[in-house]
N, C-alpha and C. Protein backbone atom coordinates (compact mmCIF):
# COMPACT_ATOMS: atom_id res chain seq x y z
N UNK A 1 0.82 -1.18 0.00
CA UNK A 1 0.00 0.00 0.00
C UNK A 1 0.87 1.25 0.00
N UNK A 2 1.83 1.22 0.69
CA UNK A 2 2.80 2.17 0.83
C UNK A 2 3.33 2.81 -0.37
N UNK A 3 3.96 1.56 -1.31
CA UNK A 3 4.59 1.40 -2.43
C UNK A 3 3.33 2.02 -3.38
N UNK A 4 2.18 1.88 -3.34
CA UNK A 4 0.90 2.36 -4.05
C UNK A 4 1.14 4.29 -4.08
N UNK A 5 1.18 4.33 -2.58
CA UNK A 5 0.89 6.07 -2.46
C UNK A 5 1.98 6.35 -2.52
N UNK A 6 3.66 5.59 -2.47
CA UNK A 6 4.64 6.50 -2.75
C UNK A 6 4.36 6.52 -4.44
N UNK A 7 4.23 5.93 -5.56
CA UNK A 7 4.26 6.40 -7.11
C UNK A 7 2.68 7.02 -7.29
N UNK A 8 2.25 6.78 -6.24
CA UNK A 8 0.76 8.36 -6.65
C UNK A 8 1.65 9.06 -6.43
N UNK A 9 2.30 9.65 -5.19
CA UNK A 9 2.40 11.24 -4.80
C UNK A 9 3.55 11.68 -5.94
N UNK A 10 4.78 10.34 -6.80
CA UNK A 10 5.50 10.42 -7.52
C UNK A 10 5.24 11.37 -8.96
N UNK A 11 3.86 10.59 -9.05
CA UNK A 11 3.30 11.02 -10.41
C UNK A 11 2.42 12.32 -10.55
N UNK A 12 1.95 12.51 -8.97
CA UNK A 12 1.13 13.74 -8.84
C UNK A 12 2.14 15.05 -8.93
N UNK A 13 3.37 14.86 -8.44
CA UNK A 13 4.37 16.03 -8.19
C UNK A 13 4.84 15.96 -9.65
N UNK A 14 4.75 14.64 -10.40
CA UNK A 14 5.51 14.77 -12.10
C UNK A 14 4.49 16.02 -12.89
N UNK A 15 3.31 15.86 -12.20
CA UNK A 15 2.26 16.45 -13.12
C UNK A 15 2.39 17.62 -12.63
N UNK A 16 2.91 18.27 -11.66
CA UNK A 16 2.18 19.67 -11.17
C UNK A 16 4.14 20.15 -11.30
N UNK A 17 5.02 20.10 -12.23
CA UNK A 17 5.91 20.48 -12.74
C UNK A 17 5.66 21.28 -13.83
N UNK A 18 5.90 22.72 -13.24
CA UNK A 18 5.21 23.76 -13.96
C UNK A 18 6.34 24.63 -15.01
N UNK A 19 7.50 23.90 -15.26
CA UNK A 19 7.91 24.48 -15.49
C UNK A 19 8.18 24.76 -17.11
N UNK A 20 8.53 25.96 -17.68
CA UNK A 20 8.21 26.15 -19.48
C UNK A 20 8.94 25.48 -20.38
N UNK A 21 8.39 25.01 -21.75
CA UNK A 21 9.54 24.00 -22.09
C UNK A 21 10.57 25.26 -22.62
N UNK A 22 11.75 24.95 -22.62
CA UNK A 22 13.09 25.61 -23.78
C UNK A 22 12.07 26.52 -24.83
N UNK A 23 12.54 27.32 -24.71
CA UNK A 23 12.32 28.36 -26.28
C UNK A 23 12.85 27.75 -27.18
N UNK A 24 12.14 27.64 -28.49
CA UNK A 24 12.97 27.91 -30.03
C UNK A 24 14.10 28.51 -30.09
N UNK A 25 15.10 27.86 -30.84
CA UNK A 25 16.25 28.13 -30.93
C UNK A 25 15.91 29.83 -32.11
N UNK A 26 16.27 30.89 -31.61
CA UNK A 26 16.49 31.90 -32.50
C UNK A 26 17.04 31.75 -33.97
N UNK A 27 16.18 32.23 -34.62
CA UNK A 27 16.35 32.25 -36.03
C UNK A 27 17.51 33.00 -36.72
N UNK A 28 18.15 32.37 -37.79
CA UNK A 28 19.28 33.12 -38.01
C UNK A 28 19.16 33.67 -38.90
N UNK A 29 19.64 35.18 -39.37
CA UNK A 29 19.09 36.19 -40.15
C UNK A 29 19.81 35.45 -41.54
N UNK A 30 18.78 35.74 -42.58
CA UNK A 30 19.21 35.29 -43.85
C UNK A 30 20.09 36.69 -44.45
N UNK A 31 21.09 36.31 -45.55
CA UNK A 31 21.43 37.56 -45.93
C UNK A 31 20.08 38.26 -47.20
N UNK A 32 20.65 39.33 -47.01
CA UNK A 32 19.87 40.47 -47.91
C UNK A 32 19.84 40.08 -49.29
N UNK A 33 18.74 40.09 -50.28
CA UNK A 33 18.95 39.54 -51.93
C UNK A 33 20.26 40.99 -52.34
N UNK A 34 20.49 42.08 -51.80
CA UNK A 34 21.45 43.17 -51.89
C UNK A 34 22.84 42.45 -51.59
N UNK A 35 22.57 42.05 -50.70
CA UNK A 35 24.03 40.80 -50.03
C UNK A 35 24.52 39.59 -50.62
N UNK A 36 23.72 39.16 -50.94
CA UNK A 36 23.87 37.64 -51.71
C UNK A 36 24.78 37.61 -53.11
N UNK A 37 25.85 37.24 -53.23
CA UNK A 37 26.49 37.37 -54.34
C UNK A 37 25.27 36.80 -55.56
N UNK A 38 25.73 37.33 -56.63
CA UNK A 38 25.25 37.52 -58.10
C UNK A 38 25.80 36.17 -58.97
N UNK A 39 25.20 35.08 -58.87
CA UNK A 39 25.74 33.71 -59.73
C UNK A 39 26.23 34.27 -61.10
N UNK A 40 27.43 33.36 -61.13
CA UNK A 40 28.06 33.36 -62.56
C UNK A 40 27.26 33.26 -63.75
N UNK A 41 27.14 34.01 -65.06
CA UNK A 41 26.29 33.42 -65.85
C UNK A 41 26.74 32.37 -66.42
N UNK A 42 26.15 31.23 -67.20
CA UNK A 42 26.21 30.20 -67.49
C UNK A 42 26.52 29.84 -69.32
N UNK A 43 26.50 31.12 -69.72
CA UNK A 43 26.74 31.66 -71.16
C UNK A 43 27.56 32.96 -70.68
N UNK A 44 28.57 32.30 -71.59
CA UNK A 44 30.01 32.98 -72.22
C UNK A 44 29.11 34.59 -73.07
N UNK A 45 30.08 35.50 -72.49
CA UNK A 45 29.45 36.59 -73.01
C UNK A 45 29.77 37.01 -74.17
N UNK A 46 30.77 36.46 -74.95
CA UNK A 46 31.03 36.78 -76.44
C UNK A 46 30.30 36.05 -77.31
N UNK A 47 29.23 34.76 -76.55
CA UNK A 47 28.63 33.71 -77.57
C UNK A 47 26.92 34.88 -77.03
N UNK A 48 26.79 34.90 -78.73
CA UNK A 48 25.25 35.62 -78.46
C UNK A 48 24.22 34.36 -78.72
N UNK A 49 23.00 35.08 -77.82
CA UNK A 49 21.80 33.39 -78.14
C UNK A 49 21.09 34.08 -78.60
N UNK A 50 20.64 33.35 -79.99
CA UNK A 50 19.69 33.65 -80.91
C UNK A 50 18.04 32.88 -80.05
N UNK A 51 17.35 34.21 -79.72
CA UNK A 51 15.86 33.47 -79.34
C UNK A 51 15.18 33.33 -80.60
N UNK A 52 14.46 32.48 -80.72
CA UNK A 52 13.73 32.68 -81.84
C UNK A 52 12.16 33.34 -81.25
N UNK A 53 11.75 33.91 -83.06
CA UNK A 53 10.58 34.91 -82.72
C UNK A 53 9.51 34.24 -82.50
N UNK A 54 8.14 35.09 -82.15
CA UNK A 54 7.02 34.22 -81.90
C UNK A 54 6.40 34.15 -83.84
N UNK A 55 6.22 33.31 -83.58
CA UNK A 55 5.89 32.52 -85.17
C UNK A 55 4.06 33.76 -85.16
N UNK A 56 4.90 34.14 -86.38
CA UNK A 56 3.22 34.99 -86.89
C UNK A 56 2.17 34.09 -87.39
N UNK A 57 1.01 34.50 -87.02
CA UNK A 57 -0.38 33.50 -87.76
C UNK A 57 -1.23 34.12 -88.38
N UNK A 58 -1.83 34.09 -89.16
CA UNK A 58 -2.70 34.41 -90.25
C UNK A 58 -3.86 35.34 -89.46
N UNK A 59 -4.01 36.20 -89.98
CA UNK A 59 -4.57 37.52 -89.29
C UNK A 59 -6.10 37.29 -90.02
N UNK A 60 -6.79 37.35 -88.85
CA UNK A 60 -8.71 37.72 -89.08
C UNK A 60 -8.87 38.64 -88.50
N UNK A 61 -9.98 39.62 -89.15
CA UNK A 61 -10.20 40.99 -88.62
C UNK A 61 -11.73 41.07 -89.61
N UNK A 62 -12.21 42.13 -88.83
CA UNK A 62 -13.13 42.84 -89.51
C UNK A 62 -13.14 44.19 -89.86
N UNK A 63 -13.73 44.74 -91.05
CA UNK A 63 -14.15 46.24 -91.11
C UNK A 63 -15.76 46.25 -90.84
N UNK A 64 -16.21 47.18 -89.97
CA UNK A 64 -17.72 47.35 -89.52
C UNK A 64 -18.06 48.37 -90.59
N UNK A 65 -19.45 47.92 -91.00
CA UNK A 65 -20.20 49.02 -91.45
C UNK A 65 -22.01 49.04 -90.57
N UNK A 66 -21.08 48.74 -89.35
CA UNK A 66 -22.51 49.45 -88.40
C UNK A 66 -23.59 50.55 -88.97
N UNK A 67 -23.03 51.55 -89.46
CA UNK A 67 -24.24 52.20 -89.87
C UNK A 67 -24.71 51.80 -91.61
N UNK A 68 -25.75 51.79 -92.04
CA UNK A 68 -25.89 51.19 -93.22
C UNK A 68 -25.47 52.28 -94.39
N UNK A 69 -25.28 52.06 -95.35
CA UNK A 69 -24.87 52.92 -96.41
C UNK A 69 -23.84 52.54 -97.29
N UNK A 70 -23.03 53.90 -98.14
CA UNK A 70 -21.92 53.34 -98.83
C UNK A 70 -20.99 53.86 -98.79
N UNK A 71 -20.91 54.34 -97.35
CA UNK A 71 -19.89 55.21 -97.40
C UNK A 71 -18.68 54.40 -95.71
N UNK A 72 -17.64 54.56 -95.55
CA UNK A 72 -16.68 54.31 -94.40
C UNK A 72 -17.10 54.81 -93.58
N UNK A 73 -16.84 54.64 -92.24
CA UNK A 73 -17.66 55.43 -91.50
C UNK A 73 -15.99 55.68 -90.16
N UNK A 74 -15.75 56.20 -89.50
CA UNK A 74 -14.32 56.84 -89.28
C UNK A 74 -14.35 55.45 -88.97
N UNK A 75 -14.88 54.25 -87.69
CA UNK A 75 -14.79 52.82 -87.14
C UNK A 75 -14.34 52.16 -87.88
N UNK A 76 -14.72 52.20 -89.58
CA UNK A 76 -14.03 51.20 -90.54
C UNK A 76 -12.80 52.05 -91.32
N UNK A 77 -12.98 52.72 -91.67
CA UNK A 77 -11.75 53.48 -91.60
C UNK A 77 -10.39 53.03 -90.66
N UNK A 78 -10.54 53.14 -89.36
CA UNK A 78 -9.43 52.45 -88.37
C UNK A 78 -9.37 51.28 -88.20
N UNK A 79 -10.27 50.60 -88.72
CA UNK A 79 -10.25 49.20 -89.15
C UNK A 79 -9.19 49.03 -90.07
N UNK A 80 -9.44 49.48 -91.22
CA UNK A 80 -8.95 49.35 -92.48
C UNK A 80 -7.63 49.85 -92.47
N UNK A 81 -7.18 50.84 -91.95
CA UNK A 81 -5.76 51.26 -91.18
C UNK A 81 -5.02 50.48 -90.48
N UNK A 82 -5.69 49.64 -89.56
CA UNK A 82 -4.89 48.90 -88.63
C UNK A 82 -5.06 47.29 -89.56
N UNK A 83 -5.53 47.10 -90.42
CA UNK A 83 -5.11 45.57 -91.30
C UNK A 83 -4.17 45.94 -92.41
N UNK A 84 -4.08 47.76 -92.97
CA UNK A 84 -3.00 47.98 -93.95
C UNK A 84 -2.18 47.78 -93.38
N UNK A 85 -1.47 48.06 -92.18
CA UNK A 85 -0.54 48.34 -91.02
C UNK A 85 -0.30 47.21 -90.73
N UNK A 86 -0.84 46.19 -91.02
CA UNK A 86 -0.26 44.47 -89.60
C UNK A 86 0.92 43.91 -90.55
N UNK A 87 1.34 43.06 -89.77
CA UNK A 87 2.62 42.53 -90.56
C UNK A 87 2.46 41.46 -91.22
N UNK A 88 1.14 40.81 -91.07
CA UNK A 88 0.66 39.82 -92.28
C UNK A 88 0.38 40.18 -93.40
N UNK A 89 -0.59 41.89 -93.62
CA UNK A 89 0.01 42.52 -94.71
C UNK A 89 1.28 42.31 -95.42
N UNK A 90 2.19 42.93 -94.71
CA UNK A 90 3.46 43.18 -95.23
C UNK A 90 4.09 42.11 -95.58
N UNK A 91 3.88 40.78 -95.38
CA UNK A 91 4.28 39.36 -95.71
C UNK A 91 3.53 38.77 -97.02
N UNK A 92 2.69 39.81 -97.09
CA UNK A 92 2.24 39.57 -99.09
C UNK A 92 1.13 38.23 -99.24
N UNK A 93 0.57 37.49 -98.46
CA UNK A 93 0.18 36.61 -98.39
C UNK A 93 -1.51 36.94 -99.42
N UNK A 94 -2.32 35.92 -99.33
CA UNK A 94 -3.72 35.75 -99.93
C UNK A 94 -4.52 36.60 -99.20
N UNK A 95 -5.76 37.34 -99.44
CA UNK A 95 -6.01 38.57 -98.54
C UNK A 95 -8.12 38.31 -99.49
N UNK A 96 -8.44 37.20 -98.14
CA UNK A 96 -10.17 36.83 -98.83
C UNK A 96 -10.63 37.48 -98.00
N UNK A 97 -11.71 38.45 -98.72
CA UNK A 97 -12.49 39.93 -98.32
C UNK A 97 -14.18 38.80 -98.44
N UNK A 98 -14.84 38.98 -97.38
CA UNK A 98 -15.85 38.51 -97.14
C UNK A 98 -17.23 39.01 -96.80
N UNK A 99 -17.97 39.55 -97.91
CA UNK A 99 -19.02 40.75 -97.73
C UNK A 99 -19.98 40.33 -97.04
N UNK A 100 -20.91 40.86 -95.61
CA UNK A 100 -22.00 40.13 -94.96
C UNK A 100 -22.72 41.50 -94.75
N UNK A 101 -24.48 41.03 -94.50
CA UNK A 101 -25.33 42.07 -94.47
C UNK A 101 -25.77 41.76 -93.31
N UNK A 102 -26.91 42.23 -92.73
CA UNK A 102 -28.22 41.90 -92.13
C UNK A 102 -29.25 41.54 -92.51
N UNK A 103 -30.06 40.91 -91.87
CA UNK A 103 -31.49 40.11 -92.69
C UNK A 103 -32.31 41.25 -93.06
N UNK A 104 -32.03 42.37 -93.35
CA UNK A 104 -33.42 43.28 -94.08
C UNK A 104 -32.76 43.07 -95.73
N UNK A 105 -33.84 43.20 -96.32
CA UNK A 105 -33.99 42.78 -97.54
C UNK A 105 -34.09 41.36 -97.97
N UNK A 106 -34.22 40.78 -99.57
CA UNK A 106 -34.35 39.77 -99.93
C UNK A 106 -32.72 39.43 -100.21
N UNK A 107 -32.59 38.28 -100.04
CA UNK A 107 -31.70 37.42 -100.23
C UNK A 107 -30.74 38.07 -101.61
N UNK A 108 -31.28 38.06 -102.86
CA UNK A 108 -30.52 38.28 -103.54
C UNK A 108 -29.95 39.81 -103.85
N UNK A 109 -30.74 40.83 -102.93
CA UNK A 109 -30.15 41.86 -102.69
C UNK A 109 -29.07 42.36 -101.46
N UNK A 110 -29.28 41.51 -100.73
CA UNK A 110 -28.57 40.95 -99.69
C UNK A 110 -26.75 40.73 -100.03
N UNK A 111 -27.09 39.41 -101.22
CA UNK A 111 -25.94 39.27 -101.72
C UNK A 111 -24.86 40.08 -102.22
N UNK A 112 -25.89 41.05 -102.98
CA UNK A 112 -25.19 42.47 -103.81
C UNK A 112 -25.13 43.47 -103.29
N UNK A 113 -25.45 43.66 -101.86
CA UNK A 113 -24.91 44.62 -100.68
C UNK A 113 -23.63 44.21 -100.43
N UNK A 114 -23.65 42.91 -99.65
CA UNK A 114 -21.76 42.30 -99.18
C UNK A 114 -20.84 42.21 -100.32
N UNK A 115 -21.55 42.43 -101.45
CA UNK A 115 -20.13 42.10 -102.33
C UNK A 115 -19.56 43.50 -102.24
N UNK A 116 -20.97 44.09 -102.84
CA UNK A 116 -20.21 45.97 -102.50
C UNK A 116 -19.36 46.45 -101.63
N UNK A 117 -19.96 45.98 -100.40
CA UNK A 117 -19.07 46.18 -99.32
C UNK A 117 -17.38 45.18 -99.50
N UNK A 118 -17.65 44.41 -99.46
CA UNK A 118 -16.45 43.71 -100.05
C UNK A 118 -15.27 44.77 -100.96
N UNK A 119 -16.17 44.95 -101.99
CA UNK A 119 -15.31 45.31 -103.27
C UNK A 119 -14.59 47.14 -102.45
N UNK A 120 -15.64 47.45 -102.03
CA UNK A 120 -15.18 48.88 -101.14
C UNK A 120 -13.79 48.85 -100.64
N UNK A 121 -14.06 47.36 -99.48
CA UNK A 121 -12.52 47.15 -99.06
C UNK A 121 -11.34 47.07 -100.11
N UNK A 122 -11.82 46.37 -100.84
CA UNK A 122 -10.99 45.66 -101.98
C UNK A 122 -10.08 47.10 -102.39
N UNK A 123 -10.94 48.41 -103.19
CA UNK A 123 -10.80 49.17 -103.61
C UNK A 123 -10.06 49.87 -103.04
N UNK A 124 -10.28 50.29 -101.22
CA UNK A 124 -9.63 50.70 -100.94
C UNK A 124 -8.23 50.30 -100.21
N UNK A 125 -8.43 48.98 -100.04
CA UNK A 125 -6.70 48.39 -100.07
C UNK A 125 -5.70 48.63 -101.26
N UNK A 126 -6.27 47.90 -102.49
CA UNK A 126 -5.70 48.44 -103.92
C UNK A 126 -4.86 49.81 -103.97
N UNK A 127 -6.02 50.83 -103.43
CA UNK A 127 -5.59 52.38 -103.34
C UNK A 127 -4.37 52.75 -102.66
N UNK A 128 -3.90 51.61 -101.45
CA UNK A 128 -3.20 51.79 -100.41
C UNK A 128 -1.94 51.17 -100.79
N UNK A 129 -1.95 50.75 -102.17
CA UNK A 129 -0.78 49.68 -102.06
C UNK A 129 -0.91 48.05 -102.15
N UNK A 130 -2.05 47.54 -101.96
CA UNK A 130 -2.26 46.14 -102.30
C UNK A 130 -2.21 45.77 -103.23
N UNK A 131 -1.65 44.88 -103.93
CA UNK A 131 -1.83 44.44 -104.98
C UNK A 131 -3.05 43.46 -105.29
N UNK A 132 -3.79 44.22 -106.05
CA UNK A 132 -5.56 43.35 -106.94
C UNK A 132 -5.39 42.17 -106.62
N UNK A 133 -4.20 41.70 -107.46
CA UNK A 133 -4.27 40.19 -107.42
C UNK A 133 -4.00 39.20 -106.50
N UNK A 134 -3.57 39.96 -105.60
CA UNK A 134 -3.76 38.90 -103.82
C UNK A 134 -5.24 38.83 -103.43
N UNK A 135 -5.97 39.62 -103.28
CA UNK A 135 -7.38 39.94 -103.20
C UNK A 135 -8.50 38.93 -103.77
N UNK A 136 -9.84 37.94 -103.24
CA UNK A 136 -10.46 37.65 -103.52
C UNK A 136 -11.51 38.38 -102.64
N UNK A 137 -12.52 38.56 -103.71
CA UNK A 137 -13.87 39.08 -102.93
C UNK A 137 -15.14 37.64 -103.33
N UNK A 138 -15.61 37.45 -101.52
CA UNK A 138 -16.74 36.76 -101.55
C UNK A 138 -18.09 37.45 -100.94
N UNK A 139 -19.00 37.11 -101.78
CA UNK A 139 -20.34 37.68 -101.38
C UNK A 139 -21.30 36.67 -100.45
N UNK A 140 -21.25 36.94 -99.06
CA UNK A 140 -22.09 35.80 -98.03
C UNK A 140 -23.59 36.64 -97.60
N UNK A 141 -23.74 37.83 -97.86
CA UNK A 141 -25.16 38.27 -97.65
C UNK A 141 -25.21 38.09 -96.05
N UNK A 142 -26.74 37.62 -95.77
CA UNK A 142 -27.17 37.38 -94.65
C UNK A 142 -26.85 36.35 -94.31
N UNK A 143 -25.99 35.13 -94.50
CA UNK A 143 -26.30 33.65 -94.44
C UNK A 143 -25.55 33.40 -93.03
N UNK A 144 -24.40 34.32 -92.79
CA UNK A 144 -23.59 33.89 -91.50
C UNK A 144 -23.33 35.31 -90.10
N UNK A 145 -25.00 35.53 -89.55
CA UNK A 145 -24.71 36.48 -88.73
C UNK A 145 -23.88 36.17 -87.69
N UNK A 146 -23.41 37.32 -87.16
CA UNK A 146 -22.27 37.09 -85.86
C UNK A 146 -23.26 37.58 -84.40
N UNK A 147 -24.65 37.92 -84.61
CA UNK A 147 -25.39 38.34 -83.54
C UNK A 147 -26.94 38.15 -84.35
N UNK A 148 -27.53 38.45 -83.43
CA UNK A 148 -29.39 37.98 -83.42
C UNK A 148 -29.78 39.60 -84.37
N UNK A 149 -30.62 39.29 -85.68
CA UNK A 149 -31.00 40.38 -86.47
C UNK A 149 -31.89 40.80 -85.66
N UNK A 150 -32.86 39.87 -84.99
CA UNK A 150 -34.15 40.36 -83.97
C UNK A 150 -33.77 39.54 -82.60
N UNK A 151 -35.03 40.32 -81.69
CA UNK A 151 -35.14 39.84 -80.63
C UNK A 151 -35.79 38.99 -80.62
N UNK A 152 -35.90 38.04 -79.24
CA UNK A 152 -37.04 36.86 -78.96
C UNK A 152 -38.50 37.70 -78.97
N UNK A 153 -39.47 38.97 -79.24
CA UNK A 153 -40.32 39.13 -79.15
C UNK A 153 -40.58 39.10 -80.90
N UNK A 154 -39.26 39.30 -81.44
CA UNK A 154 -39.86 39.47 -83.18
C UNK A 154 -39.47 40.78 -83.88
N UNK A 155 -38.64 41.60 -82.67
CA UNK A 155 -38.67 43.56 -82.62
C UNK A 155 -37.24 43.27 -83.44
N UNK A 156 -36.53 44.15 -84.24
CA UNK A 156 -35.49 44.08 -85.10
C UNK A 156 -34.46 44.27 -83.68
N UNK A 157 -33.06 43.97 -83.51
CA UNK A 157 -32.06 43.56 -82.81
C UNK A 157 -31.34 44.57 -83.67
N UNK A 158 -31.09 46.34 -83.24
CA UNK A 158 -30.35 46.94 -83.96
C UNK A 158 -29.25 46.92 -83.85
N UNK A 159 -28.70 46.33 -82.45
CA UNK A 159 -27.30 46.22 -82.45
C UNK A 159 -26.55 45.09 -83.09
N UNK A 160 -27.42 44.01 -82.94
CA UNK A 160 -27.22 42.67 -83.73
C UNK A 160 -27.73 42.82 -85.22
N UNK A 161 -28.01 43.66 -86.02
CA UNK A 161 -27.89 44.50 -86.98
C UNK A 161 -26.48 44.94 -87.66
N UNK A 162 -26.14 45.86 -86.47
CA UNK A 162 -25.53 46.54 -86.73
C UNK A 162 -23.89 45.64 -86.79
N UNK A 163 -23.84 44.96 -85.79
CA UNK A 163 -22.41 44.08 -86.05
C UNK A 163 -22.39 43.00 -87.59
N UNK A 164 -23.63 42.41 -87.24
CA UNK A 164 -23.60 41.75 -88.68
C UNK A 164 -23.85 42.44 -90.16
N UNK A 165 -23.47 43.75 -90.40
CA UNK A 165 -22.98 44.57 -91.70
C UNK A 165 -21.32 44.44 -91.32
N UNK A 166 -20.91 44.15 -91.81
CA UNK A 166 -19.57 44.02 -92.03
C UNK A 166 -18.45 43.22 -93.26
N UNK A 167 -17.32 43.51 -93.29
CA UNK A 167 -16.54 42.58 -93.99
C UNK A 167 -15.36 42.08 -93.54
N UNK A 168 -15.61 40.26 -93.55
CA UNK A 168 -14.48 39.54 -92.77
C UNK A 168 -13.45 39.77 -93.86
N UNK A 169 -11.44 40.06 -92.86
CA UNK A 169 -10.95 40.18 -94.15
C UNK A 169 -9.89 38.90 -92.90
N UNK A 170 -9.30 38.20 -93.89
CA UNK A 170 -8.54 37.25 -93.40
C UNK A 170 -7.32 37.06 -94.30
N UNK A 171 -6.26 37.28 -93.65
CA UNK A 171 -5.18 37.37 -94.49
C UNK A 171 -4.12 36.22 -94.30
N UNK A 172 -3.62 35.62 -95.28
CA UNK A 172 -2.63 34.17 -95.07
C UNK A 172 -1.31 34.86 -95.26
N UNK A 173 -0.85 33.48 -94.49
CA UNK A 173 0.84 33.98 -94.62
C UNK A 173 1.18 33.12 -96.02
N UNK A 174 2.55 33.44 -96.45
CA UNK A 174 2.39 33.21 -98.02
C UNK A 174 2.59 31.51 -98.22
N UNK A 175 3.08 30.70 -97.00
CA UNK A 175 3.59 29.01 -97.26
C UNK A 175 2.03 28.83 -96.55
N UNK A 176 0.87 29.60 -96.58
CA UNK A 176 -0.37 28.59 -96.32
C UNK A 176 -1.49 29.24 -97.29
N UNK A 177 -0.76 29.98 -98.29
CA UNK A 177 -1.81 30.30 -99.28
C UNK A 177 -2.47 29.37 -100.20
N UNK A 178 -1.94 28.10 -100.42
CA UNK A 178 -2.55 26.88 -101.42
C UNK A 178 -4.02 26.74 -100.41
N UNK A 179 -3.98 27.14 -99.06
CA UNK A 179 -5.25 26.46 -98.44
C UNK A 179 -5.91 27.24 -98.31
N UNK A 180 -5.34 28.76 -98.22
CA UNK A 180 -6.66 29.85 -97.46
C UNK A 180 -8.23 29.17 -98.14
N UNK A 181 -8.51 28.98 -99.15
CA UNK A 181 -10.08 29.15 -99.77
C UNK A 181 -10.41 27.37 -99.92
N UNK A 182 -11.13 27.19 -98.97
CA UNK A 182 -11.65 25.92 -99.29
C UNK A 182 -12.45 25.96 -100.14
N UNK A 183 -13.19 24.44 -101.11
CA UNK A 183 -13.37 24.26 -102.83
C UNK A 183 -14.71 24.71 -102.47
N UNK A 184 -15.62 24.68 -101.42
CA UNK A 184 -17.18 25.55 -101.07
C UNK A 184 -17.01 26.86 -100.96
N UNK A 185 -16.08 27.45 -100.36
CA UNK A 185 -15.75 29.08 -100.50
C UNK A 185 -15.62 29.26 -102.24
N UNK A 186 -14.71 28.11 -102.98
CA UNK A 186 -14.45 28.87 -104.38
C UNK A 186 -15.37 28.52 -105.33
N UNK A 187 -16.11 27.86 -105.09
CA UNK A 187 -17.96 27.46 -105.92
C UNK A 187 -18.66 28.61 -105.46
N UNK A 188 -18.58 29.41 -104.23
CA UNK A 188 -19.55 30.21 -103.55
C UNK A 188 -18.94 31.26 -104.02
N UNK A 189 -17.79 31.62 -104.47
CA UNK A 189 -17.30 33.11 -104.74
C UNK A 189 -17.71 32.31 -106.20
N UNK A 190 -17.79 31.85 -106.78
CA UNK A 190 -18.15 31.82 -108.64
C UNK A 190 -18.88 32.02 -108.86
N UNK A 191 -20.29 31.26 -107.71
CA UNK A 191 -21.82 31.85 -107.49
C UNK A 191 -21.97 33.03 -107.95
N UNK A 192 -21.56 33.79 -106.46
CA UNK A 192 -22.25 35.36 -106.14
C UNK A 192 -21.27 35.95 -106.99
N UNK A 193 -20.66 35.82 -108.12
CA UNK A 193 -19.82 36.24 -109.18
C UNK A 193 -21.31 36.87 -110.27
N UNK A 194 -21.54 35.48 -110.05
CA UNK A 194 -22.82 35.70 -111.62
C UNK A 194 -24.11 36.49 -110.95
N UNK A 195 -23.93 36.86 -109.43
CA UNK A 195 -25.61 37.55 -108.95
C UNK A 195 -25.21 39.35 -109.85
N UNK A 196 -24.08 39.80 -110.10
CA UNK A 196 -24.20 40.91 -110.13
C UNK A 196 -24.86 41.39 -111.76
């Protein structure tokens, strides 16, 4: 019994040892990125490294003719500025001008709106320095809007109108010009050839 209450009172005094454990050893100051020597470079400084560039890709753009008519309007204008200006231009490549309307009117007047618009671009790239014969003009009318002509009540969609007057111009670089015009684009530009 003795032997009982001497390892109680043993274990009761282990427990009521109040004392704190050791502190964390203090942290040792890192040096400063100002301090830290500057690693050797790993390239010889008389050998230059050629990076290579980011590989250019075939440029899609539009000119808007948001408001209807036949005239540029300043929006296509800076359109038409900033595709004379790109460097897929300047790489001479295939350059397919793609005339689109809105659903007012009939179909086959439709057609002979986007080509106009088309040929506008056409004309005024030519003017700028393009050469004609990179240039194809296709006439798509209403067939491929990029927004709703109307709303879900039936009311005309003037803004979705207004984006779908335009002309897609898509320009190739010159080692992917055998493909720019797939053989349905060049049946469809022979088409709307004969609407005018």
């Amino acid at each position: 019994m003795r032997l009982l209450f001497a390892m109680t009172a043993v274990l009761a005094l282990a427990g009521c040892d109040r004392r704190e454990p050791p502190a964390p050893p203090e942290p040792t100051p890192e040096p400063t990125p100002e301090a830290s020597p500057t690693p050797a470079s790993i390239i010889r400084p008389e050998i230059e490294v050629e990076r290579p560039e980011p590989k250019l890709e075939p440029l899609e753009a539009s000119v808007t003719f948001a408001e209807a008519g036949g005239e540029f309007s300043a929006a296509a204008l800076e359109d038409l500025e900033t595709i004379l200006e790109s460097p897929q231009m300047a790489e001479g490549g295939a350059v397919v001008l793609r005339g689109h309307t809105d659903s007012t009117g009939d179909d086959e007047a439709n057609l002979r709106v986007s080509r106009q618009r088309a040929e506008m671009v056409r004309d005024w790239l030519v003017e700028h320095g393009v050469a004609e014969e990179r240039i194809t003009v296709i006439a798509i009318g209403e067939q491929r809007p990029i927004a709703p002509n109307a709303k879900l009540d039936g009311t005309p969609d003037e803004a979705g109108r207004a984006a779908n007057r335009r002309v897609d111009v898509a320009i190739a670089l010159p080692a992917d010009m055998a493909g720019e015009m797939d053989e349905g684009e060049a049946a469809q530009s022979h088409a709307t050839s004969q609407v005018d």
